[in-house]
N, C-alpha and C. Protein backbone atom coordinates (compact mmCIF):
# COMPACT_ATOMS: atom_id res chain seq x y z
N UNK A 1 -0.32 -39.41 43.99
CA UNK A 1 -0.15 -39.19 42.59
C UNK A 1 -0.31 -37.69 42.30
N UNK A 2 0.42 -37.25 41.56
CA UNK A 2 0.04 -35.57 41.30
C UNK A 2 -0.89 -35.25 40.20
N UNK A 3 -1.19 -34.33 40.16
CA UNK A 3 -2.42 -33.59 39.31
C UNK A 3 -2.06 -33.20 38.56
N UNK A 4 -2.26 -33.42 37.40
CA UNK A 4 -1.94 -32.46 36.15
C UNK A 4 -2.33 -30.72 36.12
N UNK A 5 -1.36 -30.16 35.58
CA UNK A 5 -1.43 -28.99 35.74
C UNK A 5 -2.81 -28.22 35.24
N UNK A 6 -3.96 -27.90 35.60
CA UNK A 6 -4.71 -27.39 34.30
C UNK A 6 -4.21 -26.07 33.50
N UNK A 7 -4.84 -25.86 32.75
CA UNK A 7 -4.89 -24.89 31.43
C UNK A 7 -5.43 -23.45 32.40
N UNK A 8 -4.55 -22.44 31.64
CA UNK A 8 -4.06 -21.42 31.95
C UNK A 8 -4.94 -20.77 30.93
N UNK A 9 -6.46 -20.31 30.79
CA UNK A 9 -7.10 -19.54 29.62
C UNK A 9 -7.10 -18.23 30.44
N UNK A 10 -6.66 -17.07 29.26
CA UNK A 10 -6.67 -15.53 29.61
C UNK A 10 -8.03 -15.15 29.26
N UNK A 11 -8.40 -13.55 29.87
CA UNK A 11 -9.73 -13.82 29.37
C UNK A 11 -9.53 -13.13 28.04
N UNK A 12 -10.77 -12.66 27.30
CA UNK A 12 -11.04 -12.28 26.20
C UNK A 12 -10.11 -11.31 26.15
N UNK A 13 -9.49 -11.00 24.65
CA UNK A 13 -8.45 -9.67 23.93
C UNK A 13 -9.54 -8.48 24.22
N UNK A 14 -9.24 -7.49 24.89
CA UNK A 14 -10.18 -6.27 24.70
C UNK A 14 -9.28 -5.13 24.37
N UNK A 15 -8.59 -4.95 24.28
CA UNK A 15 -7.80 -3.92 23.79
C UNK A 15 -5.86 -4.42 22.86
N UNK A 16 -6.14 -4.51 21.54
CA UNK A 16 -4.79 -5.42 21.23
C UNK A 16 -3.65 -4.29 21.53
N UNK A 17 -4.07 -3.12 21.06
CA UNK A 17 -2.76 -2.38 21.08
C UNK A 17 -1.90 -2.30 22.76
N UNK A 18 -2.52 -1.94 23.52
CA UNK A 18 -2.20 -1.91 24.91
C UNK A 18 -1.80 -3.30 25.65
N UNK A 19 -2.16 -4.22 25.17
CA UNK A 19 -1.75 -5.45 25.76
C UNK A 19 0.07 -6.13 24.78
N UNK A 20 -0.52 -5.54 23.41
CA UNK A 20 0.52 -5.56 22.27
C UNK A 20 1.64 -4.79 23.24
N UNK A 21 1.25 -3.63 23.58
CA UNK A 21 2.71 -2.13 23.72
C UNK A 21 3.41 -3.18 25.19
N UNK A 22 2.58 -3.62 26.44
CA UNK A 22 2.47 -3.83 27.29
C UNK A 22 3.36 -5.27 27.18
N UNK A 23 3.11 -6.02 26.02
CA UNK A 23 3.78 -7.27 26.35
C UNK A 23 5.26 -6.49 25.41
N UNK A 24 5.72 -5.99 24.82
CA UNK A 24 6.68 -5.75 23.95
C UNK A 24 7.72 -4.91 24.85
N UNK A 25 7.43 -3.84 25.48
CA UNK A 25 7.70 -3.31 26.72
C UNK A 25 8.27 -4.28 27.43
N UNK A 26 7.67 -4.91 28.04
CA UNK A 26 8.10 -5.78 29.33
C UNK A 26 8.92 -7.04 28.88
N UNK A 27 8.82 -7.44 27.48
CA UNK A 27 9.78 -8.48 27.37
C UNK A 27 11.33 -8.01 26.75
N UNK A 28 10.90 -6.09 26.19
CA UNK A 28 12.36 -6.05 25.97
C UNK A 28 13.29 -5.62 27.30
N UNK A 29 12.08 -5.01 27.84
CA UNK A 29 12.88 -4.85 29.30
C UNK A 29 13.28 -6.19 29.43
N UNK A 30 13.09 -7.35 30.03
CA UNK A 30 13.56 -8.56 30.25
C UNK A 30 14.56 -8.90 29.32
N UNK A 31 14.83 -8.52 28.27
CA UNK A 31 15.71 -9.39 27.56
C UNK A 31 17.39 -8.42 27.74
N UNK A 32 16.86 -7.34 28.03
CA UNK A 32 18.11 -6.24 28.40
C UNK A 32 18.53 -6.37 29.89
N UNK A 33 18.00 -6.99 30.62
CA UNK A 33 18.17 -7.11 32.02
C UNK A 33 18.93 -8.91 32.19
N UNK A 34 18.37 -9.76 31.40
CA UNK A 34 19.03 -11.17 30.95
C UNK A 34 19.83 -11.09 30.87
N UNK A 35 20.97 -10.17 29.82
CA UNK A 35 22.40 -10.67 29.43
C UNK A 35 22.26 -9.09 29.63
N UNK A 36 23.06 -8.96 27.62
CA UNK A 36 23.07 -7.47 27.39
C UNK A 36 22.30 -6.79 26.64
N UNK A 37 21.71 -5.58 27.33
CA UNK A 37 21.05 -4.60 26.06
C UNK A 37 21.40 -4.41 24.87
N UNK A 38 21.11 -5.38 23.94
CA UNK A 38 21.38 -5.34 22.16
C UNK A 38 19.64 -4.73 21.20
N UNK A 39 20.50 -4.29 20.11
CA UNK A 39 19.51 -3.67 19.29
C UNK A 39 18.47 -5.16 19.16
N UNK A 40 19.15 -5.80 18.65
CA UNK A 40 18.53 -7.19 18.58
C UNK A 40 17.15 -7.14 19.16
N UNK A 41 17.27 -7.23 20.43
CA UNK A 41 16.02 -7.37 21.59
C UNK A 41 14.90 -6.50 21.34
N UNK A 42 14.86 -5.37 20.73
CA UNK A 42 13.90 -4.47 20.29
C UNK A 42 13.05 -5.33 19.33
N UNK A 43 13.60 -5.85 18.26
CA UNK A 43 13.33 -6.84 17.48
C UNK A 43 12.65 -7.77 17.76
N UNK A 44 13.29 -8.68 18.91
CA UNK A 44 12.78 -9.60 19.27
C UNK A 44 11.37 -9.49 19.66
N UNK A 45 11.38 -8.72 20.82
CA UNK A 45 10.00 -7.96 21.52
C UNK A 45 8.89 -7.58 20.86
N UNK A 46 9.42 -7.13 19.54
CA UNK A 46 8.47 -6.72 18.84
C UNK A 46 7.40 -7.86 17.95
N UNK A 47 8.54 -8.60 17.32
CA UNK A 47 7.86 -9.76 16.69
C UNK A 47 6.84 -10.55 17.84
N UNK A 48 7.83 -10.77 18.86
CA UNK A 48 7.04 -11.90 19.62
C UNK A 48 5.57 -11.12 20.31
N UNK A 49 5.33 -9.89 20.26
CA UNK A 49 4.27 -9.13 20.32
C UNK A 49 3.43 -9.20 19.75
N UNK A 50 3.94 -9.16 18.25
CA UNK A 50 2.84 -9.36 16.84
C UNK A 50 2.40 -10.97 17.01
N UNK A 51 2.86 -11.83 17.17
CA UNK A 51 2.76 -12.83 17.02
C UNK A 51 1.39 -13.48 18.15
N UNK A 52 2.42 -12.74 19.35
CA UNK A 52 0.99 -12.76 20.92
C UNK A 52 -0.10 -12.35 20.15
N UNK A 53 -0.19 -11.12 20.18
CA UNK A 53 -1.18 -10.45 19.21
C UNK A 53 -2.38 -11.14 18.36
N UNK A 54 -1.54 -11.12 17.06
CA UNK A 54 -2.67 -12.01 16.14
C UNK A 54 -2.95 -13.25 16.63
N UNK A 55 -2.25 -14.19 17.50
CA UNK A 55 -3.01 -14.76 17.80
C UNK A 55 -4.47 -14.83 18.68
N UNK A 56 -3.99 -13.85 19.80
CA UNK A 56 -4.77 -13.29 20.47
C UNK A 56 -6.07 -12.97 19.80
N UNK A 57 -5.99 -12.09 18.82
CA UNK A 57 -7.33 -11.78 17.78
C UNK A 57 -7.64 -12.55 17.27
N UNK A 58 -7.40 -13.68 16.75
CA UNK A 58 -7.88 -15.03 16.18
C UNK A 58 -8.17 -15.59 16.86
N UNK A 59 -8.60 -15.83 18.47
CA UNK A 59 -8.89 -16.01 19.35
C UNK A 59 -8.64 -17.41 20.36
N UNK A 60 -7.12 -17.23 20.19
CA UNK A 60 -6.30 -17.97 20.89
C UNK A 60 -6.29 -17.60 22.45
N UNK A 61 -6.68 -18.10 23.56
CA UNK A 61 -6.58 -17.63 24.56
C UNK A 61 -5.85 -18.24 25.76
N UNK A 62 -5.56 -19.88 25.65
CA UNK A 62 -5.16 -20.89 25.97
C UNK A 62 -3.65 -20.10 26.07
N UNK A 63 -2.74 -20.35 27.29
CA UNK A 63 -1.96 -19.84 27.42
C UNK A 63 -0.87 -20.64 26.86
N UNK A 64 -0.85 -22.50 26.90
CA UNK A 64 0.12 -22.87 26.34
C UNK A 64 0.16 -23.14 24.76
N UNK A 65 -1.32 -23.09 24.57
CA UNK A 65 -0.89 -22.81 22.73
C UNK A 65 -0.31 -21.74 22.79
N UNK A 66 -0.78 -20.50 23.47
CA UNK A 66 -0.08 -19.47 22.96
C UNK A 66 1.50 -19.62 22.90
N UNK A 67 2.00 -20.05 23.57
CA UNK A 67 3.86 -19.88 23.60
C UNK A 67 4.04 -20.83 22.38
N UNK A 68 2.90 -22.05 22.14
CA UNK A 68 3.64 -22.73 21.14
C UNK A 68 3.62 -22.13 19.55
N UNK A 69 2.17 -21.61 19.60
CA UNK A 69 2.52 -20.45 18.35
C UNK A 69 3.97 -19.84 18.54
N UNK A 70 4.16 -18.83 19.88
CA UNK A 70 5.82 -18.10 19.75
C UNK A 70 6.89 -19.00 18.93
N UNK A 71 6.81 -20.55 20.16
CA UNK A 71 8.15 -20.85 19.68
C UNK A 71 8.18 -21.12 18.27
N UNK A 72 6.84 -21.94 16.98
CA UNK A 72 6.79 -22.18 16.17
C UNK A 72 7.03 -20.80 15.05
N UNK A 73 6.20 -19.92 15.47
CA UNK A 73 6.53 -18.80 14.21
C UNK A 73 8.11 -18.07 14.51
N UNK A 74 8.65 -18.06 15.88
CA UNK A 74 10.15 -17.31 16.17
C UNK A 74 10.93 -18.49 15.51
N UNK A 75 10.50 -19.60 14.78
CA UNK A 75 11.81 -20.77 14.48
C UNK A 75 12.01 -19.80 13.17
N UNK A 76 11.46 -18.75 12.40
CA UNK A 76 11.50 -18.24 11.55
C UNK A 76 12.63 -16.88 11.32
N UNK A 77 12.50 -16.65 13.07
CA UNK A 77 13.18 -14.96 13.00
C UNK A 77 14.96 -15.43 13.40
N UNK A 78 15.54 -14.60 12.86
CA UNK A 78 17.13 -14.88 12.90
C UNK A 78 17.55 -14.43 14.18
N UNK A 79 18.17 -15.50 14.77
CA UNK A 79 18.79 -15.18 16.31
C UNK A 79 20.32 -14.96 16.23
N UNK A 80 20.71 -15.05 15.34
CA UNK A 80 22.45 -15.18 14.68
C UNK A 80 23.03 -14.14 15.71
N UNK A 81 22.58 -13.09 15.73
CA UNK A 81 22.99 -11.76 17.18
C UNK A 81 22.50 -11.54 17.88
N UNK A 82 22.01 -12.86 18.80
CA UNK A 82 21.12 -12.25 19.47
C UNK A 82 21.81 -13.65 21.06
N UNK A 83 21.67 -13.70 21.86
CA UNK A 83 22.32 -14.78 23.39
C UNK A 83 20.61 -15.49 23.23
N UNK A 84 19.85 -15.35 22.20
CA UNK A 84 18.43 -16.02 22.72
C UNK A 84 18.03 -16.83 21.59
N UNK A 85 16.84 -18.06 22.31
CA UNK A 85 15.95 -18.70 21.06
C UNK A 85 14.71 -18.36 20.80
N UNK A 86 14.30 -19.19 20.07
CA UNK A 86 12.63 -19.13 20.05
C UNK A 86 12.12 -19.46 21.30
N UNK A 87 12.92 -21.02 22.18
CA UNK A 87 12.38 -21.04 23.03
C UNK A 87 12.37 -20.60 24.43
N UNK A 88 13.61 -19.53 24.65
CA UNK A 88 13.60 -18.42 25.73
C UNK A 88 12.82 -17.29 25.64
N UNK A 89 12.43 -16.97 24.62
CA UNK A 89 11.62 -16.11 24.33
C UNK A 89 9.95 -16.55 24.59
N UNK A 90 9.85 -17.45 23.83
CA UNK A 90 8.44 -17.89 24.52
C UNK A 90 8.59 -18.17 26.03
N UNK A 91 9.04 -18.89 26.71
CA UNK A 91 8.67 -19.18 27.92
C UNK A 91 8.88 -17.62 29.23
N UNK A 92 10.03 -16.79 28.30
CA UNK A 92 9.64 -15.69 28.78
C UNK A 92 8.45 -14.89 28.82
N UNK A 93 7.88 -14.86 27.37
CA UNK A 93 6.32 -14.23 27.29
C UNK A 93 5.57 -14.89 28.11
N UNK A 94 5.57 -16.19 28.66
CA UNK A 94 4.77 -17.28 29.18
C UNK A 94 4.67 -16.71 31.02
N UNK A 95 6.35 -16.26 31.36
CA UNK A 95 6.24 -15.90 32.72
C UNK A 95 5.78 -14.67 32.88
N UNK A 96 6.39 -13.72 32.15
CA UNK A 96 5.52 -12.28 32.06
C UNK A 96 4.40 -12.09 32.23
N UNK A 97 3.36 -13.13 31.58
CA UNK A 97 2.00 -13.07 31.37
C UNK A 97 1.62 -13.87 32.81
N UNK A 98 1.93 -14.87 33.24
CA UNK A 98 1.66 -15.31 34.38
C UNK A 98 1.89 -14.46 35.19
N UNK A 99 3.41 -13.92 35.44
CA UNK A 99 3.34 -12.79 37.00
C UNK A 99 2.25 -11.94 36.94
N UNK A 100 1.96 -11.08 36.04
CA UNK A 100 0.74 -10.24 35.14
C UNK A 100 -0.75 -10.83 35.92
N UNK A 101 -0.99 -12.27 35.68
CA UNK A 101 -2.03 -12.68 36.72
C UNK A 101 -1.88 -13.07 37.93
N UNK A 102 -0.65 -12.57 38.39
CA UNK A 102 -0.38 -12.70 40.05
C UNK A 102 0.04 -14.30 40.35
N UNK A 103 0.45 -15.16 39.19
CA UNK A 103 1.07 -16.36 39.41
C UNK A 103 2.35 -17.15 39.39
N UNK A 104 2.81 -17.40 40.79
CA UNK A 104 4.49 -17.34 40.84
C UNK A 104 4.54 -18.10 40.05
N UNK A 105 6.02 -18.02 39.30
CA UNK A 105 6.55 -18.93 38.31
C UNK A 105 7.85 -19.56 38.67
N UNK A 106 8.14 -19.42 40.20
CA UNK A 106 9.09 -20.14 40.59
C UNK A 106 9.24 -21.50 40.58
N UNK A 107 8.24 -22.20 41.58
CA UNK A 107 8.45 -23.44 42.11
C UNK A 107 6.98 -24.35 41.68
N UNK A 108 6.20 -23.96 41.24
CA UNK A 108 4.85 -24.30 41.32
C UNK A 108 4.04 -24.82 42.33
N UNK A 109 2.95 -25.13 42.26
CA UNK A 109 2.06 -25.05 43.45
C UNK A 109 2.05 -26.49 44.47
N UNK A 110 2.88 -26.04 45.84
CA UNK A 110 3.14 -27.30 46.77
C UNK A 110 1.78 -27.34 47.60
C-alpha cells in the first residue's frame, strides 16, 4: 500500500523582501524560458510573489496551502495574454520552492 505524501512545512519567513525578489526572479525567469518572453510574465511573477509573500507573513508555511492560496487569489488576475493559468503558475511556484530545498520534482520518491 503506499504512503501518503507528508506535508512539505518551510521554515519560518525571516527575510520577506529577499525571498519575495528571489521567488519573482526565478518564476519570471521560468515563465520566459516555458513558451515566450511576454511583458505579461513580469506581471505574473510579481503578483504571484505578493501573494507567496503575505501569505508567508500571516504565517502560512505549509507548502500546499501555500499554492492553494496562488491558485485561489491568481483566479482573480487576467490571463487573456498570457499561454498561462492560475494553475501553472502555482504549481510552478510549488517546484521552484521545492528544487530550492534540494527536492526532485520529477518522479517522486521510489
Amino acid at each position: 500500500m503506499s504512503q501518503p505524501i507528508p506535508p512539505i512545512v518551510l521554515p519560518p519567513l525571516e527575510n520577506p523582501d529577499i525571498e519575495g525578489n528571489w521567488l519573482k526572479q526565478n518564476l519570471h525567469q521560468w515563465l520566459n524560458q516555458e513558451f515566450l518572453p511576454e511583458t505579461i510574465n513580469e506581471k505574473i511573477a510579481i503578483r504571484a510573489s505578493q501573494i507567496f509573500v503575505r501569505q508567508r507573513l500571516e504565517g502560512e508555511n505549509d507548502l500546499g496551502s501555500l499554492v492553494i492560496a496562488i491558485v485561489t487569489e491568481m483566479q482573480s488576475f487576467d490571463f487573456n495574454k498570457s499561454f498561462y493559468s492560475e494553475f501553472a503558475i502555482a504549481n510552478a511556484v510549488s517546484d521552484l520552492i521545492l528544487k530550492s530545498l534540494g527536492i526532485d520534482t520529477c518522479c517522486g520518491n521510489n
